[in-house]
Protein backbone atom coordinates (compact mmCIF):
# COMPACT_ATOMS: atom_id res chain seq x y z
CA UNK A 1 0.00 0.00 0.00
CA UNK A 2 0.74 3.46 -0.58
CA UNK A 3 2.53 5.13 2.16
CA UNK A 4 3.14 9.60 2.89
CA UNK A 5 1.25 10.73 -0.14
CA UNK A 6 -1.15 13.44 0.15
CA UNK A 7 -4.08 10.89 0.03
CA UNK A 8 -2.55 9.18 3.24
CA UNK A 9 -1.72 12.05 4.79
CA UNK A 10 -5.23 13.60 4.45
CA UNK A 11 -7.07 10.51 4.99
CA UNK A 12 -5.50 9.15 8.74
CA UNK A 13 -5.87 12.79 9.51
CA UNK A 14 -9.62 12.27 9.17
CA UNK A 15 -10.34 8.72 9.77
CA UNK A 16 -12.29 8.28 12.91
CA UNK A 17 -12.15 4.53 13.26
CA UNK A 18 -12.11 1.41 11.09
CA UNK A 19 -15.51 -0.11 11.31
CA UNK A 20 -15.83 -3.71 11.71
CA UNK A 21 -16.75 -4.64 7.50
CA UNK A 22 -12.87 -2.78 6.92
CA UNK A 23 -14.25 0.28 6.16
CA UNK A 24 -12.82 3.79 8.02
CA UNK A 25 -15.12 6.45 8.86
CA UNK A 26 -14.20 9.44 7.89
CA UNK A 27 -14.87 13.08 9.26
CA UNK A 28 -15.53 15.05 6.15
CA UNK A 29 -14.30 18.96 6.20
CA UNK A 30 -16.91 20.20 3.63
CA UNK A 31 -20.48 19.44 2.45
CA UNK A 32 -21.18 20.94 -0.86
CA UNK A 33 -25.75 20.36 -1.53
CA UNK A 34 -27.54 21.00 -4.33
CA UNK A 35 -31.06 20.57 -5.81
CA UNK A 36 -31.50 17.82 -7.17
CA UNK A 37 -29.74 14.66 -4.50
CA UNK A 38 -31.21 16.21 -1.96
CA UNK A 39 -34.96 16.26 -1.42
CA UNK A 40 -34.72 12.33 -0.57
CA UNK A 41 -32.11 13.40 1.86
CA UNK A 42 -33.78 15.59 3.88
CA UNK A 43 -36.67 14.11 3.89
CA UNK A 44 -35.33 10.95 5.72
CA UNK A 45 -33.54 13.41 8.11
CA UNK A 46 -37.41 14.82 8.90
CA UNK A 47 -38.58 11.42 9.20
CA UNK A 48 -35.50 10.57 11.90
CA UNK A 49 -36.42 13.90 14.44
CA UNK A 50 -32.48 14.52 13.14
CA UNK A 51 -31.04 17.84 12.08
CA UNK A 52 -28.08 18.51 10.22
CA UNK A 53 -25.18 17.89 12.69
CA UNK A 54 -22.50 20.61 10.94
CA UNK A 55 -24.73 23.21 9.70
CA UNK A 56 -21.47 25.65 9.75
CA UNK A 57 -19.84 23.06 7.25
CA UNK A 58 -22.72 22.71 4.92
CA UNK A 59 -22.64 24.43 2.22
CA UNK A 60 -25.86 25.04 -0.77
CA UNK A 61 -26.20 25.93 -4.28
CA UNK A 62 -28.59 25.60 -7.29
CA UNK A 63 -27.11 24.20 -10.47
CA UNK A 64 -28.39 20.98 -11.71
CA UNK A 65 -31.79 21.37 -13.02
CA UNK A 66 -32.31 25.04 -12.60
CA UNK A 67 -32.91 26.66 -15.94
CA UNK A 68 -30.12 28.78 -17.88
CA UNK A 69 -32.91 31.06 -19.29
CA UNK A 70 -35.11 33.44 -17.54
CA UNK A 71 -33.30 32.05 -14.21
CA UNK A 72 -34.90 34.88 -11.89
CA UNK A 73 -38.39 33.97 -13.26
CA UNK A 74 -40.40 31.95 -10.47
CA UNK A 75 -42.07 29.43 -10.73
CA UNK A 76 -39.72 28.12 -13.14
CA UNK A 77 -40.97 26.83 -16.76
CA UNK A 78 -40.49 23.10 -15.79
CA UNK A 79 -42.36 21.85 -12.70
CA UNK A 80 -40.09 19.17 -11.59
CA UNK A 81 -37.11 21.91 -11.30
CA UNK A 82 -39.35 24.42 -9.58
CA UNK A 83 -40.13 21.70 -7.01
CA UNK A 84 -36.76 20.73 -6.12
CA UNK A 85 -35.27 24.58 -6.01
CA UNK A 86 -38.39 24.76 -3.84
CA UNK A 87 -37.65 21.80 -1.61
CA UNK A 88 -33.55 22.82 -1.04
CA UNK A 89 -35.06 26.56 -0.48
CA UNK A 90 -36.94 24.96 2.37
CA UNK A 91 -34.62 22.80 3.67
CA UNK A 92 -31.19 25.64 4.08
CA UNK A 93 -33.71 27.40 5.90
CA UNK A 94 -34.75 24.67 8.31
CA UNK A 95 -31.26 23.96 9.44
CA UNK A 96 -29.85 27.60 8.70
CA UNK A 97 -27.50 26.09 6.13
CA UNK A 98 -25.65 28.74 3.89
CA UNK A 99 -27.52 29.04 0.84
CA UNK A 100 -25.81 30.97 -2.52
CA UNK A 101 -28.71 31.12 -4.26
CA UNK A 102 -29.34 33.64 -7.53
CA UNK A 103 -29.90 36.59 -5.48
CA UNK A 104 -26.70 36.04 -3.49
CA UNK A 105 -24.99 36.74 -6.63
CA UNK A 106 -22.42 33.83 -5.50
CA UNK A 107 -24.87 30.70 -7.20
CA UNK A 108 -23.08 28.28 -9.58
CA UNK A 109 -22.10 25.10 -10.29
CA UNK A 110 -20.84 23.64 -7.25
CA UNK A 111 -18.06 22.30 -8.48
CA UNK A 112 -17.33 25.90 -9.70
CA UNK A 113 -18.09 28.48 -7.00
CA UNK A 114 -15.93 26.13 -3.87
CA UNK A 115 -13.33 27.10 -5.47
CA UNK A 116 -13.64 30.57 -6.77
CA UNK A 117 -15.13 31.36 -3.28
CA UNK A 118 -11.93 29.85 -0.93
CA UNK A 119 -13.91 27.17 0.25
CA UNK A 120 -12.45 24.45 -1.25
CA UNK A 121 -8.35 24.69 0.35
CA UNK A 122 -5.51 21.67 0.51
CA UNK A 123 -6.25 19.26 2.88
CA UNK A 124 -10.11 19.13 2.93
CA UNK A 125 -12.37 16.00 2.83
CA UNK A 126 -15.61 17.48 0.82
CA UNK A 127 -18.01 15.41 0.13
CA UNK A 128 -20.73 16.07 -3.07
CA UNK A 129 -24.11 14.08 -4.13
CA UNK A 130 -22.43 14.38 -7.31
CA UNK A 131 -19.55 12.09 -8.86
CA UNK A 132 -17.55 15.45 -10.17
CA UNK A 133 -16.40 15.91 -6.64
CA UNK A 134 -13.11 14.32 -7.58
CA UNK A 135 -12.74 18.31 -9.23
CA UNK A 136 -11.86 19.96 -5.75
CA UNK A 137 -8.68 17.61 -5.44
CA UNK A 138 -6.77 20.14 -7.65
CA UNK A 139 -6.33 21.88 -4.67
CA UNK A 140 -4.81 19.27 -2.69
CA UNK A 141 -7.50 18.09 -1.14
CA UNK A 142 -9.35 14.76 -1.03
CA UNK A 143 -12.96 15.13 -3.24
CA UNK A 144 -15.82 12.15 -2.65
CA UNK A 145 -18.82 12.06 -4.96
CA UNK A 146 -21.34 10.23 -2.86
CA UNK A 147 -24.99 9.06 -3.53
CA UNK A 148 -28.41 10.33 -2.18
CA UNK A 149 -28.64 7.78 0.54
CA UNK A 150 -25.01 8.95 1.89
CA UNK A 151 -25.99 12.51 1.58
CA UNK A 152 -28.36 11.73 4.09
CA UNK A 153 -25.97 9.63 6.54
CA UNK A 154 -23.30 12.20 6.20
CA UNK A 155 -26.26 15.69 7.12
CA UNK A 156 -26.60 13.44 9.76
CA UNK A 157 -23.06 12.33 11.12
CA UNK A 158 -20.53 14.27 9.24
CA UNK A 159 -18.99 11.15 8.35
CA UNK A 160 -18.79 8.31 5.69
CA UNK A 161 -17.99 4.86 5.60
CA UNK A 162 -14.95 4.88 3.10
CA UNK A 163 -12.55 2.05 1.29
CA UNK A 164 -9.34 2.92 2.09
CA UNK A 165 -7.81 3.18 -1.85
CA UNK A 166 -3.91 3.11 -3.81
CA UNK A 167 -2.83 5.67 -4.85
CA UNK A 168 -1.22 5.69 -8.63
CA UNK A 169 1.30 8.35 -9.45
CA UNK A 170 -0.20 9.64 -13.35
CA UNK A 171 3.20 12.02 -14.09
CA UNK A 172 2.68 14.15 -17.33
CA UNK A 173 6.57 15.55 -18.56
CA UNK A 174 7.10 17.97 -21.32
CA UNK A 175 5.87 20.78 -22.41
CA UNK A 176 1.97 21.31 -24.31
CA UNK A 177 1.83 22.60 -27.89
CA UNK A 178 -0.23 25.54 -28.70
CA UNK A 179 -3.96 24.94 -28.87
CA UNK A 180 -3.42 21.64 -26.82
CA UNK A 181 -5.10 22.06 -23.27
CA UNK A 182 -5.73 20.24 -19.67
CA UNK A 183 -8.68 18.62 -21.18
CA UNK A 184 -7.02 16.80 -23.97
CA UNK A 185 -4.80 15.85 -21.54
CA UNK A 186 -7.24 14.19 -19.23
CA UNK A 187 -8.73 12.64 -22.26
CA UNK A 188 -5.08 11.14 -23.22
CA UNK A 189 -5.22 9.46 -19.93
CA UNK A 190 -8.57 7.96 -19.71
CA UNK A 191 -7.66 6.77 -23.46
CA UNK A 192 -4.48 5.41 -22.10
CA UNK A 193 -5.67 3.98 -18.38
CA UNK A 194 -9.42 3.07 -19.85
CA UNK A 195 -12.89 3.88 -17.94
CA UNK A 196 -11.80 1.24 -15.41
CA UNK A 197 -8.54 1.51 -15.10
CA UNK A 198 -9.02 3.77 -11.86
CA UNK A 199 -11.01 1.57 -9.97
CA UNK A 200 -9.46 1.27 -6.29
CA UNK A 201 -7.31 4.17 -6.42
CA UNK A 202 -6.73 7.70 -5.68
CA UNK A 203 -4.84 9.46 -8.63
CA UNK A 204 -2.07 11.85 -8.23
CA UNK A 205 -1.53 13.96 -10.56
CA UNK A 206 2.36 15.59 -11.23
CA UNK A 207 5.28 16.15 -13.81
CA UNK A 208 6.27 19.76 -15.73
CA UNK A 209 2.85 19.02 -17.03
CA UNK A 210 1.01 19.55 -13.89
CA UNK A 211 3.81 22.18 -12.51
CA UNK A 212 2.68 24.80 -15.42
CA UNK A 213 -1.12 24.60 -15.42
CA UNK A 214 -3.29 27.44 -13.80
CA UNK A 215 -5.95 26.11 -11.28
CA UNK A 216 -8.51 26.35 -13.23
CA UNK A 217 -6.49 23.78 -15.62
CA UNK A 218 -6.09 21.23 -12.85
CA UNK A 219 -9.91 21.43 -11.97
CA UNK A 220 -10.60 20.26 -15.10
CA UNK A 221 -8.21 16.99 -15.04
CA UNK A 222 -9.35 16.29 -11.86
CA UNK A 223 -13.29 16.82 -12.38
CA UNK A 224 -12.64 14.02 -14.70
CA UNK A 225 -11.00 11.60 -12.62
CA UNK A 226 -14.05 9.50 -11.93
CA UNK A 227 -14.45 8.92 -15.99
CA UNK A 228 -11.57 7.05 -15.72
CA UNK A 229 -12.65 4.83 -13.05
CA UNK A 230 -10.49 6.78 -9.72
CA UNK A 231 -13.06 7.85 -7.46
CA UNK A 232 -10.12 10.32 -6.18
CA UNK A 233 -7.84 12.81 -8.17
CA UNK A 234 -5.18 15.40 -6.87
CA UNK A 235 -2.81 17.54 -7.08
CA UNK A 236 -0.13 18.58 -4.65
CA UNK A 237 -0.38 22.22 -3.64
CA UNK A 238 2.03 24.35 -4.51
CA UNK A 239 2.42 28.23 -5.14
CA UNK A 240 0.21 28.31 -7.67
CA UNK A 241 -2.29 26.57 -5.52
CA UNK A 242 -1.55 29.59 -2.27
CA UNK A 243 -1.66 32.44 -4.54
CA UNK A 244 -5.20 31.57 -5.93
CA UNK A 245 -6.28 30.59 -2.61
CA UNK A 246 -5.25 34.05 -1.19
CA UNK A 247 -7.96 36.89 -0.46
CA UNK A 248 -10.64 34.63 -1.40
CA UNK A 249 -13.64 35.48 0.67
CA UNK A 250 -13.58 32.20 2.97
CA UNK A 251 -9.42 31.81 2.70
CA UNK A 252 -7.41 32.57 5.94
CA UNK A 253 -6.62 35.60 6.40
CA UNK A 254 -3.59 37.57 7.73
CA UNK A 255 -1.17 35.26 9.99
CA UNK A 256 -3.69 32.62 9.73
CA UNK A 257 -3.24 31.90 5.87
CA UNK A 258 0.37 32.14 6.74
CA UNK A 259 0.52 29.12 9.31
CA UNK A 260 -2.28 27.50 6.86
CA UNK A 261 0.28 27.61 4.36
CA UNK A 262 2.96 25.86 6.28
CA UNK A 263 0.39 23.30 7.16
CA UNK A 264 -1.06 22.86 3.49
CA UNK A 265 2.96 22.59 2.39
CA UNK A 266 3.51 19.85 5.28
CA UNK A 267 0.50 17.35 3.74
CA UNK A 268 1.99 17.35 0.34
CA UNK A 269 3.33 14.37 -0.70
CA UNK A 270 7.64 14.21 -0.43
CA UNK A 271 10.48 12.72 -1.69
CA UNK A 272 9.64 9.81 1.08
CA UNK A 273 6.47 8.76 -0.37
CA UNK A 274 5.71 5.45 -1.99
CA UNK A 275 3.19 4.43 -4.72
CA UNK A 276 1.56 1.55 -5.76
CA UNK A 277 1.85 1.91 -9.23
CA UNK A 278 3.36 4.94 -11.76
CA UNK A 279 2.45 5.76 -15.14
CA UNK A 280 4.27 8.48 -17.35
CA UNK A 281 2.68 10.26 -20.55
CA UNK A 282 4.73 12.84 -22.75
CA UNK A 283 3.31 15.98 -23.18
CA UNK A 284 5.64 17.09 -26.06
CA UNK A 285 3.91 15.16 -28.80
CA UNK A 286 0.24 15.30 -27.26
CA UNK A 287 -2.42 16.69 -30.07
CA UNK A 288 -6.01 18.13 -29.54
CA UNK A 289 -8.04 14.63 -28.27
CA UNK A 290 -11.97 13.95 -29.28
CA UNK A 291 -13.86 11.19 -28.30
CA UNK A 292 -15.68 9.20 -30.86
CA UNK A 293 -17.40 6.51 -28.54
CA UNK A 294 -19.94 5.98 -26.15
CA UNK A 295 -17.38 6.35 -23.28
CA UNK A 296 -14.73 8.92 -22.24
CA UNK A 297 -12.32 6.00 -22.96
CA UNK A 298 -12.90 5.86 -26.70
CA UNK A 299 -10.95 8.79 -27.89
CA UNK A 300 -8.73 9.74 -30.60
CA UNK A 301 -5.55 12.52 -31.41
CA UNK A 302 -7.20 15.00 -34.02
CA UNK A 303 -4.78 13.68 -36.37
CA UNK A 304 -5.00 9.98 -35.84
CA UNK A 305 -7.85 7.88 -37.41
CA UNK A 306 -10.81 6.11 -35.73
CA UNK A 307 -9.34 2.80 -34.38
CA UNK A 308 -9.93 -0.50 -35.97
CA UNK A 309 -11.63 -3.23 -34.11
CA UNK A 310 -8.37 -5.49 -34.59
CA UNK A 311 -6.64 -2.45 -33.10
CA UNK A 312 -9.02 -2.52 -29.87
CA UNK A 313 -8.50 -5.04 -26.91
CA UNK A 314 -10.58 -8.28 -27.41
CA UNK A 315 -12.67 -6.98 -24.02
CA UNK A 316 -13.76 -3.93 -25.95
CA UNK A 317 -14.75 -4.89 -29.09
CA UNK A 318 -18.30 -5.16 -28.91
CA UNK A 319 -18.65 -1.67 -26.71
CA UNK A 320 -16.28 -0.28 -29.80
CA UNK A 321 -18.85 -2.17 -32.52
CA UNK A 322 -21.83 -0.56 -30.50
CA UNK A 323 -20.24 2.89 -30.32
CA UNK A 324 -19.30 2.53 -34.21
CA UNK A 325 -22.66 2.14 -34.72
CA UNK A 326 -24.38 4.71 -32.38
CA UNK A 327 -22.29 7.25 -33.25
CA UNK A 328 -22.34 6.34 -36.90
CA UNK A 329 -18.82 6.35 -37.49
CA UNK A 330 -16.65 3.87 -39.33
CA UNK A 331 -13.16 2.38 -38.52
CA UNK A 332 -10.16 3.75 -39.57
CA UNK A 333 -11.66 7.31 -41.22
CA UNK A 334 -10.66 10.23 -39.65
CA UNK A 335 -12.86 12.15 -36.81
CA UNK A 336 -11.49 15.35 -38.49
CA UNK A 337 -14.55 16.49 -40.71
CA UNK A 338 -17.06 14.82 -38.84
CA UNK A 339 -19.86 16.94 -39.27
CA UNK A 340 -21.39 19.04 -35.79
CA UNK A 341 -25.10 20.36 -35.06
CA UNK A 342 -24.44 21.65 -31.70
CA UNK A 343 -21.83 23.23 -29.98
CA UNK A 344 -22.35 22.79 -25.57
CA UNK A 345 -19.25 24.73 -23.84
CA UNK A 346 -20.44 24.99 -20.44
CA UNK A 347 -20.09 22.38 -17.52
CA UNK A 348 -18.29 21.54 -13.71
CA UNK A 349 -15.74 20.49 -16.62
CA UNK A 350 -14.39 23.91 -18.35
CA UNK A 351 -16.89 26.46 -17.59
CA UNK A 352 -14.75 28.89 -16.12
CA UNK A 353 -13.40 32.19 -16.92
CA UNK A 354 -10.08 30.86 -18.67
CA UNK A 355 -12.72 28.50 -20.63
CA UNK A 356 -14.51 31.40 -21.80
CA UNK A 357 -11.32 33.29 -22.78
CA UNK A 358 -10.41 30.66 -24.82
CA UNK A 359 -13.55 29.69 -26.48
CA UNK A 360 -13.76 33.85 -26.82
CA UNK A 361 -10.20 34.09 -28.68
CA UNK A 362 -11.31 31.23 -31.30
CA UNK A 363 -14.78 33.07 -32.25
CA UNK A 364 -13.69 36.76 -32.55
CA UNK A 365 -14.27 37.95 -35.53
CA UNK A 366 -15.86 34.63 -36.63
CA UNK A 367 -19.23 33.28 -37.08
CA UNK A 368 -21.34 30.33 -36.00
CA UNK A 369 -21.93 28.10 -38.95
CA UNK A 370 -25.31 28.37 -40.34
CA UNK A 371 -26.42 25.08 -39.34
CA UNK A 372 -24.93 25.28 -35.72
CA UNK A 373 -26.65 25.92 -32.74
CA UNK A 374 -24.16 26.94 -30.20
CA UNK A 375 -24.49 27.68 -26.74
CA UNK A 376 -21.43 29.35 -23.73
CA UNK A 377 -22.57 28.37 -20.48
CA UNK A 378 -20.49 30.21 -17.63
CA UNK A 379 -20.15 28.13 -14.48
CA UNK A 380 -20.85 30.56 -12.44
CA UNK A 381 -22.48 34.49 -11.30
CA UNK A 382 -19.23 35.45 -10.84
CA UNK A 383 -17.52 33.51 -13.69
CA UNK A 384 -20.66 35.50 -15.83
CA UNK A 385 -19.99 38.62 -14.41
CA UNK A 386 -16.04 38.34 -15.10
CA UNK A 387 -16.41 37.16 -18.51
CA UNK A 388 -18.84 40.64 -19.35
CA UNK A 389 -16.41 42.86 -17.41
CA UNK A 390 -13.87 41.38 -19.83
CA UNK A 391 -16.59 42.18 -23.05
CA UNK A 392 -16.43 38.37 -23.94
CA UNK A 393 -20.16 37.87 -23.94
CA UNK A 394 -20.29 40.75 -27.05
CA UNK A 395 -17.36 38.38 -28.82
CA UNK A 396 -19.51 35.11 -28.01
CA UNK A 397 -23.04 36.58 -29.28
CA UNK A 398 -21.46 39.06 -32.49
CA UNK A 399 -20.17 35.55 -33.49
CA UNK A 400 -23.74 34.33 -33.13
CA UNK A 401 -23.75 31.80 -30.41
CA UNK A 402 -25.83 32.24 -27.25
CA UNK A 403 -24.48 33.55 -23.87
CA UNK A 404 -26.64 31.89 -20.80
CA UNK A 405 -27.02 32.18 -16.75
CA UNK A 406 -25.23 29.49 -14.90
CA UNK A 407 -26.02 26.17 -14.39
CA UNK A 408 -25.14 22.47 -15.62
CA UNK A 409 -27.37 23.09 -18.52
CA UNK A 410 -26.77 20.22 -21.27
CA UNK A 411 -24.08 18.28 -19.40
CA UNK A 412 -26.66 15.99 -18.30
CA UNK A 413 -29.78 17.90 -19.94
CA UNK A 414 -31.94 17.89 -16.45
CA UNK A 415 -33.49 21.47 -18.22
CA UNK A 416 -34.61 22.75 -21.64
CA UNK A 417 -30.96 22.38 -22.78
CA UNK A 418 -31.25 19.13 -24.78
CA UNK A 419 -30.14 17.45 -28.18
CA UNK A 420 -32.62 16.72 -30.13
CA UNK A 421 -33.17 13.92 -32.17
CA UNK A 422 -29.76 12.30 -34.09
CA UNK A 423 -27.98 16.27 -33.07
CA UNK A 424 -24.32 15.39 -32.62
CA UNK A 425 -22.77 17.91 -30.65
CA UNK A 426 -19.43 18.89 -29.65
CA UNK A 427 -18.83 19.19 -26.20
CA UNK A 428 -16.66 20.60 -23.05
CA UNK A 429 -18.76 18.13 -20.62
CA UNK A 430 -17.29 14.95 -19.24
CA UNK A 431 -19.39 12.03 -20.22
CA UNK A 432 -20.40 11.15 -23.64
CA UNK A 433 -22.56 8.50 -22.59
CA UNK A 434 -25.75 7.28 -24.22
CA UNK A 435 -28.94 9.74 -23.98
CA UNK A 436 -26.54 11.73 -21.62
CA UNK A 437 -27.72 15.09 -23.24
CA UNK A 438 -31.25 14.51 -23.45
CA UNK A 439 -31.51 12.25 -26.44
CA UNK A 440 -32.21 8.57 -26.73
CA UNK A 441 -30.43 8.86 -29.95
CA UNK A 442 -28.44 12.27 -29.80
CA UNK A 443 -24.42 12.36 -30.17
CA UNK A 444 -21.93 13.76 -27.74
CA UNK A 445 -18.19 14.50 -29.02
CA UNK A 446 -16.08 15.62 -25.81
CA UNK A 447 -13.45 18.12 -26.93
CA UNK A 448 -11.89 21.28 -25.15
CA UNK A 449 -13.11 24.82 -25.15
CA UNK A 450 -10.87 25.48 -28.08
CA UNK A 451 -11.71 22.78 -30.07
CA UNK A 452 -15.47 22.59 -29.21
CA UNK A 453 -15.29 26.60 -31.11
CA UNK A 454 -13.66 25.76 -33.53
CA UNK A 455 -16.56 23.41 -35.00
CA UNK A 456 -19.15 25.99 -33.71
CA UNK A 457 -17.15 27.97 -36.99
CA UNK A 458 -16.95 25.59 -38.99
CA UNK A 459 -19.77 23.16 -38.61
CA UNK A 460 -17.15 19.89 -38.36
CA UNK A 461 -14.80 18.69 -35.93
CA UNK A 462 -11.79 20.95 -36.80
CA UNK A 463 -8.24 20.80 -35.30
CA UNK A 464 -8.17 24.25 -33.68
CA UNK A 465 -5.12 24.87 -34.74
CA UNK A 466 -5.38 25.30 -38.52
CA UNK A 467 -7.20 28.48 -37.14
């Protein structure tokens, strides 16, 4: 077993007990709610005469189903999401949980504002009714998505019943190219590692890969470490990791951020620690990635062709002969070309400010294909409000594209924002899955920011750097 990583560190500094199945229980830090895995939640809580045992570590937002149109109309258009905003509205003020709803100008994804509001800091256990949790490990910190049923155990207890996991050092060396980002580099390893490949560990992500990416970068590879099977993903902190930390409204202050500091420095894993297992990637030769499958997994190099079934392990054939056929794509042609309906950039995946910057700097001066529908999705109020301080909203709707309110709008198409029909659509989420968008028979293509605008232009997938 793994031994003075960050994962160890963090997790004996929060294990309770081990329970007698093998299981620890774990005290977790930080309790991020939303709408939607909720309402079961707190409903059992009512039923139990319990309240919310941590109310000062609970922490609510809107995101899931709440509509990315007309957002300050009530009641909402669609029933179902008016009932659940209802039912978290009810419950935050029950157990005088803090809310950041729409009028707190702080609402967003949740994956999104913990961050961007210094509550997410190294050395956390947070815990999400959502599987993107694994996103707040870029900070250091150990992420859990958990189910409704746990959501409810840990209002009550502030604790889980946790697998202790490996932990598998994922180094990325080199240097990126131009128009290659973190998302094609999460891609590369999910491609590499396979859906399943993470199953039982906690990854750690490092090399001069890691070292040079922004915050915002790491989010993104570690939002997606669940699609490759790790139920965990981090990053050491490091300087980058203080200075965006620092002056964030719920970040130490003064002194205090100084001794945090020290503390957040001490958790990191050293020259001492031991893995139990390493895998290297070169980031020299990497090229834009797009999936072409029915799974994160099934991915491709912009300039590589689709891969032949004789090509494909023996175990993955008839997944890769399904996808081939869903998707309806053939073996061996190239994804470059393939032609795009929708464009979806938006998501807990790259729906931040550098997102928009990016997806900004590829439209300017451009325009939407004719046969595109594209919509820009900020992750959050503040991420929106940034983003039209900055005049990218004018570049994103001149170029004919819509600019919306917050929310997880067609990453899992809980709202109006849906595929419909055979609509193949490129796509900043994380999971490409089957009817994930909203359509039994829609097509997702996951792709960076960059990439994803480059097709809104030009109608097919296009490697973004011919532009």
């Amino acid at each position: 077993m793994a031994k003075n990583t960050l994962f160890n560190h963090i997790w004996n500094q929060h294990k309770v007990c081990t329970l007698p199945n093998g299981q620890d229980q774990i005290f977790i830090g930080m309790h991020l709610i939303h709408e939607v895995t909720t309402p079961q939640a707190f409903a059992k809580l009512k039923e139990a005469g319990l309240k919310v045992a941590y109310p000062h570590r609970t922490f609510a937002t809107v995101d899931h189903i709440i509509p990315t149109e007309k957002q300050t109309q009530r009641p909402f258009q669609d029933p179902q999401a008016e009932k659940m905003c209802q039912a978290l509205e009810q419950n935050v003020k029950e157990n005088q949980l803090t809310f950041f709803n729409s009028a707190s100008q702080k609402q967003g994804i949740v994956h999104v504002i913990g961050p961007e509001l210094g509550l997410t800091q190294p050395g956390m256990t947070i815990a999400c009714g959502d599987s993107h949790t694994s996103t707040h490990g870029a900070f250091g910190s150990i992420g859990i998505g958990i189910g409704t049923t746990e959501v409810g155990l840990l209002l009550a207890t502030q604790t889980l019943a946790l697998t202790p996991l490996n932990v598998r050092r994922i180094e990325f060396k080199g240097t990126l190219q131009n128009g290659v980002h973190a998302k094609d580099v999460v891609l590369k390893i999910i491609q590499q590692l396979g859906v399943n490949g993470g199953i039982g560990y906690a990854y750690e992500f490092g090399g001069d890969v890691f070292d040079a990416m922004s915050m915002d970068e790491r989010l993104t590879v570690c939002n997606m470490s669940i699609e490759g099977g790790a139920r965990i993903g981090y990053v050491n902190p490091d300087q980058t990791t203080f200075d965006y930390i620092k002056g964030r409204e719920y970040a130490p202050k003064g002194e205090a951020f100084d001794t945090a500091v020290k503390e957040w420095q001490r958790i990191a894993s050293g020259p001492d620690a031991i893995y139990d297992d390493t895998v290297q990637f070169n980031g020299d030769t990497l090229a834009p990635m797009v999936t072409w499958g029915i799974n994160p997994a099934q991915s491709v190099e912009i300039t590589d062709p689709l891969p032949h079934l004789d090509h494909i392990p023996e175990n993955e054939r008839k997944v890769a002969e399904e996808a081939y056929a869903y998707m309806d794509l053939k073996p061996g042609q190239a994804i470059e070309g393939a032609p795009i309906d929708v464009v979806f950039i938006g998501s807990c995946t790259n729906s931040r400010l550098s997102d928009i910057r990016i997806a900004a700097q590829v439209l300017k001066n451009q325009k939407v294909a004719s046969n595109v529908r594209a919509l820009v999705v900020p992750g959050s109020q503040a991420v929106k409000a940034a983003a039209e301080a900055e005049d990218l909203h004018r570049i994103i709707t001149e170029s004919g594209a819509e600019w919306r309110e917050p929310g997880c709008s067609m990453c899992l198409a809980m709202n109006s924002d849906r595929l419909n029909g055979n609509e193949r659509c490129a796509s900043t989420s994380n999971r490409n899955f089957i009817g994930r968008q909203g359509s039994p028979s829609g097509q997702t293509l996951l792709m960076s920011p960059a990439m994803a605008a480059a097709a809104a232009i030009t109608g097919q997938v296009t490697d973004v750097r011919s532009l």
